[in-house]
Every structure is written in structure tokens, then in C-alpha cells.
N, C-alpha and C. Protein backbone atom coordinates (compact mmCIF):
# COMPACT_ATOMS: atom_id res chain seq x y z
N UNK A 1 97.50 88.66 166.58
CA UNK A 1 98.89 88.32 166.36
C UNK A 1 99.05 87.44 165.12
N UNK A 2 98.09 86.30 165.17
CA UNK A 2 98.37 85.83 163.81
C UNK A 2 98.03 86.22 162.49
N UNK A 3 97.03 86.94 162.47
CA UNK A 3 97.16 87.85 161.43
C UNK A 3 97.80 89.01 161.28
N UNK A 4 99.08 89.66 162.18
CA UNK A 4 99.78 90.21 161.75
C UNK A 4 101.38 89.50 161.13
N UNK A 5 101.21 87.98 161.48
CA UNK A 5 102.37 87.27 161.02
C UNK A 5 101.95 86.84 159.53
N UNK A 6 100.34 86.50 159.59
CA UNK A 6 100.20 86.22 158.08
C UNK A 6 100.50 87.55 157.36
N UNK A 7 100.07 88.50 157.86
CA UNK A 7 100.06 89.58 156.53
C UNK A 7 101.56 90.12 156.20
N UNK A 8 102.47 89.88 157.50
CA UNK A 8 104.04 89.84 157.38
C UNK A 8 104.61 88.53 156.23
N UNK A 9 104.35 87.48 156.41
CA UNK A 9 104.36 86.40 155.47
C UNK A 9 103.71 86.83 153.62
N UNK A 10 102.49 87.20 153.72
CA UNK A 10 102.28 87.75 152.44
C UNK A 10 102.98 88.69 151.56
N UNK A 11 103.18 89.68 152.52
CA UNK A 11 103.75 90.85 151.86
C UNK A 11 105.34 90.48 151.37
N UNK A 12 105.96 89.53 152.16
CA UNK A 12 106.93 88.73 151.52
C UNK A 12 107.11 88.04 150.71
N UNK A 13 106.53 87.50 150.49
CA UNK A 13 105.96 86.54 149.07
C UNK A 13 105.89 87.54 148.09
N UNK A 14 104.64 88.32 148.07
CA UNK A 14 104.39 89.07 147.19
C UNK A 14 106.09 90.20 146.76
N UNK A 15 106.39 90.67 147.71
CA UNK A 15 107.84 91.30 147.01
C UNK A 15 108.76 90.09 146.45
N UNK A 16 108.85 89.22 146.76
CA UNK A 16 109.59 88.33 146.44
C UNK A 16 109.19 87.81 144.94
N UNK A 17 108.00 87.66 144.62
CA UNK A 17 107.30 86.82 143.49
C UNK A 17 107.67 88.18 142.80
N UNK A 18 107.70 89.71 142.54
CA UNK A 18 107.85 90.84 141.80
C UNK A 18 109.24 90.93 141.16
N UNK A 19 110.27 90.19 142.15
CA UNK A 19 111.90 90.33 141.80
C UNK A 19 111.47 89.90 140.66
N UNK A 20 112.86 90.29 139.74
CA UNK A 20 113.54 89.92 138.51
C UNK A 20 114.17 88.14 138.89
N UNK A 21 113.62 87.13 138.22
CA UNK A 21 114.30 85.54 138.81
C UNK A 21 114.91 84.94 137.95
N UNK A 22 116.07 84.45 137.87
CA UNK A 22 116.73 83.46 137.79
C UNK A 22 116.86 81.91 138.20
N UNK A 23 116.03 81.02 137.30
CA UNK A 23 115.93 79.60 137.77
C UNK A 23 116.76 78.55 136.81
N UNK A 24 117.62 78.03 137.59
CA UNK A 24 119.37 77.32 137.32
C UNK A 24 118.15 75.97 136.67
N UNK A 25 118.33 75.20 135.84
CA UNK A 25 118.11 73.65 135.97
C UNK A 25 119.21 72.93 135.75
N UNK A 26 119.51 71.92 136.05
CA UNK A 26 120.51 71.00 135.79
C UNK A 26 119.99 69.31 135.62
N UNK A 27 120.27 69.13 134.66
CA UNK A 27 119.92 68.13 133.83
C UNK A 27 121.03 67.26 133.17
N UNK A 28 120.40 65.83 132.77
CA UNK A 28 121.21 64.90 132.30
C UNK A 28 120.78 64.29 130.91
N UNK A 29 121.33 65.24 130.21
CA UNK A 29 120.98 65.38 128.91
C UNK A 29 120.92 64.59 127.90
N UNK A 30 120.60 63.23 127.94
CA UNK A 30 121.54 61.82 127.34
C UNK A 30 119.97 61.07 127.31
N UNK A 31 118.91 62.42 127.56
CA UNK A 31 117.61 61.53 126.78
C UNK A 31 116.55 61.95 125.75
N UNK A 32 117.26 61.74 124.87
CA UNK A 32 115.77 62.47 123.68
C UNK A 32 114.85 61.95 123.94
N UNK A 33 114.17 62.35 123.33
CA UNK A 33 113.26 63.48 122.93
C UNK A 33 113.02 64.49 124.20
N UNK A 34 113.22 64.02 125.19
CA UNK A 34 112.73 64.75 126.99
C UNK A 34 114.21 65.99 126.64
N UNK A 35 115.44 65.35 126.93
CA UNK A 35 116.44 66.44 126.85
C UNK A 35 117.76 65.83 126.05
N UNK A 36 118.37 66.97 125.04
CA UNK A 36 119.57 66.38 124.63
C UNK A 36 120.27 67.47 124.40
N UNK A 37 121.71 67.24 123.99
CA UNK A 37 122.75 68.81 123.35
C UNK A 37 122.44 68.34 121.65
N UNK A 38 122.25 69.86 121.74
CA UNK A 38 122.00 69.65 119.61
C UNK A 38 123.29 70.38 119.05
N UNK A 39 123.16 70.27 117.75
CA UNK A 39 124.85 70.36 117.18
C UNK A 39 125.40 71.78 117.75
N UNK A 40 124.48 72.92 117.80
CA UNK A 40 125.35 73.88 118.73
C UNK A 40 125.68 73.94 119.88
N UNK A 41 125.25 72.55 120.59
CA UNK A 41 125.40 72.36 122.17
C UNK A 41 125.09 73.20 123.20
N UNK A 42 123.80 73.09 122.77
CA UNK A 42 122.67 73.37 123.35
C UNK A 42 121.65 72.42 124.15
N UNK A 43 121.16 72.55 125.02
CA UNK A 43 120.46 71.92 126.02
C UNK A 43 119.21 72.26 124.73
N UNK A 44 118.35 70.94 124.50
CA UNK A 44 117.01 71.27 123.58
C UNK A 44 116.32 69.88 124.07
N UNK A 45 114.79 69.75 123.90
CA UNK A 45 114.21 68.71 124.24
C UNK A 45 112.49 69.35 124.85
N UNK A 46 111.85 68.47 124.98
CA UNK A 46 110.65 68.59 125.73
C UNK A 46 110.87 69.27 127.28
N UNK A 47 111.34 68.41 128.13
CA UNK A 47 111.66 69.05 129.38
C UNK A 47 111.90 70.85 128.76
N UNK A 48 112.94 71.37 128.21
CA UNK A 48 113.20 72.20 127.75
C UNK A 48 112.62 73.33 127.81
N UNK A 49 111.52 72.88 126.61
CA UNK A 49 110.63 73.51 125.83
C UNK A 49 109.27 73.77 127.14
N UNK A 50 109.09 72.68 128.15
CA UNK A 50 108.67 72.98 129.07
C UNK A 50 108.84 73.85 130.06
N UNK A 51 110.07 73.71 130.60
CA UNK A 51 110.57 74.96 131.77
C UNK A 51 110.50 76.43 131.00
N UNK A 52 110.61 76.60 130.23
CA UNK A 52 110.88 77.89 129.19
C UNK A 52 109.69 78.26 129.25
N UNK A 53 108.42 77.72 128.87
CA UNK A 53 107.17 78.27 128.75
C UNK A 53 106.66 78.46 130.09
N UNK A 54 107.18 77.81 131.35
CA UNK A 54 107.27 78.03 132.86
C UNK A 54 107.33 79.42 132.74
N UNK A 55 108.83 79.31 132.29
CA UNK A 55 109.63 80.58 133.35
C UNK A 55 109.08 81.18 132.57
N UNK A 56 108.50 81.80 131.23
CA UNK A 56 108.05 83.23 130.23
C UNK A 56 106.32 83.37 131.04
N UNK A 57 105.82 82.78 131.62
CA UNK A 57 104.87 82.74 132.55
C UNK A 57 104.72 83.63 133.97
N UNK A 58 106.32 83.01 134.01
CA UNK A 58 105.91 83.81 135.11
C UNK A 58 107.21 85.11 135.49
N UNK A 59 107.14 85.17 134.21
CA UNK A 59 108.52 86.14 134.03
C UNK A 59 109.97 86.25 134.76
N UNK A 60 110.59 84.86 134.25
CA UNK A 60 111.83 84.60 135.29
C UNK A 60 112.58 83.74 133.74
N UNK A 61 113.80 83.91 134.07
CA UNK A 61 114.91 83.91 133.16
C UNK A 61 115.55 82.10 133.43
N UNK A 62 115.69 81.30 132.29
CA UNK A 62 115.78 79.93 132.58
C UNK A 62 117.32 79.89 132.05
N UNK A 63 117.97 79.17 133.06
CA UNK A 63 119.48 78.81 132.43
C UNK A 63 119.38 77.28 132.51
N UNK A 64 120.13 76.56 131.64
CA UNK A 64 120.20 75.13 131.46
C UNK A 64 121.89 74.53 131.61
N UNK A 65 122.46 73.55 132.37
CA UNK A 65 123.27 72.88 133.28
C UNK A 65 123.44 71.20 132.42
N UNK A 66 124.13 70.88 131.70
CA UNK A 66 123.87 69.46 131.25
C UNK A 66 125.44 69.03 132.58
N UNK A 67 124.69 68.26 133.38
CA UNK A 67 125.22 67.68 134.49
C UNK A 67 125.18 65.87 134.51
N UNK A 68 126.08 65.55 134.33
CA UNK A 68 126.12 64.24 134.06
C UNK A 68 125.82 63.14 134.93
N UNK A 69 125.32 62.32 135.49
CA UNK A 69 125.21 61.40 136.09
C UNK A 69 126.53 60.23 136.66
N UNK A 70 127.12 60.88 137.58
CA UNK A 70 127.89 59.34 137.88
C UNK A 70 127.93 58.07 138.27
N UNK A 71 127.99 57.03 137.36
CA UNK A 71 127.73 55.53 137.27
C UNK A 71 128.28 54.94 138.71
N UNK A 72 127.94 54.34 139.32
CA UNK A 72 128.58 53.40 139.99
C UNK A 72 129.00 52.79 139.41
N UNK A 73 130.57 51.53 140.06
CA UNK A 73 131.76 51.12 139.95
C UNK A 73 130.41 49.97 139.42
N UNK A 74 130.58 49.42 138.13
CA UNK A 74 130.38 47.80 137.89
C UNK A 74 130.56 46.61 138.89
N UNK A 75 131.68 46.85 138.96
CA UNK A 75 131.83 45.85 140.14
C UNK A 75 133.14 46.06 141.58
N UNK A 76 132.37 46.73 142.25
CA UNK A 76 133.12 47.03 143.63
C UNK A 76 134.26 46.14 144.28
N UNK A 77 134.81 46.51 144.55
CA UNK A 77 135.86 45.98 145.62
C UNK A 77 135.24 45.74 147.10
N UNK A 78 135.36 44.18 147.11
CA UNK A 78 134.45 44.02 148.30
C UNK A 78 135.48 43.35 149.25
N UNK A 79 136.18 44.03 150.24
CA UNK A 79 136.99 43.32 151.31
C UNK A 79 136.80 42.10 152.02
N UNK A 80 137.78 41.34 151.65
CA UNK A 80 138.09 40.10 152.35
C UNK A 80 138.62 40.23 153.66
N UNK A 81 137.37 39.51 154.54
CA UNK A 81 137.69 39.17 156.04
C UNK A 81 138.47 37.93 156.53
């Protein structure tokens, strides 16, 4: 039995790893040299240049997301008891 669940488990993987892939990143682009937007506003940087040579590896298609980080309030509103 358990080796008919492993070889059910493999054979899934393996069709799965064959698809055509699409891998989203989303990033906060506000750090050179790692990641920044360049004058055509473009996602460029190390990170970048990294996932790209990932995904051409293992033959899957890289899209890039510059997603901003939201700051917390400086200084909160703290209720008076």
C-alpha cells in the first residue's frame, strides 16, 4: 500500500514539474543593488537577475510585482482610560 501511494505521489510531481510554469514574485523594490525600477520601470537588480536564471533552469516563466511595503503609523493613537 505504501508504495502504491508513493508511486501515486511521484507520478504527480513528475506531471506537475513537466507543466508549462508561471512564478509571480512580488517585491519591494526601494533596494539597490538587490532590487530597484530602472528608467523604463522595470523591476532590475541582483534578486532579479537571480530568480531569472532560476526560472530559465528550470524552464518556468518569471513575472515581477514591485509591491510596496506599508509603514506603520509613527505614532499611534493610544486610548485614554
Amino acid at each position: 500500500m505504501k508504495k502504491m501511494v508513493l508511486a501515486a505521489l511521484l507520478a504527480g510531481f513528475s506531471l506537475s514539474a513537466t507543466a508549462a510554469q508561471t512564478i509571480r514574485f512580488a517585491t519591494e523594490a526601494s533596494y539597490p543593488p538587490f532590487e530597484f525600477v530602472d528608467a523604463d520601470n522595470k523591476i532590475q537588480g541582483f534578486d532579479v537577475d537571480l530568480a531569472n536564471a532560476l526560472c530559465k533552469e528550470i524552464d518556468a516563466t518569471c513575472t515581477f510585482t514591485n509591491q510596496g511595503v506599508r509603514q506603520p503609523d509613527p505614532k499611534p493613537e493610544i486610548p485614554s482610560f
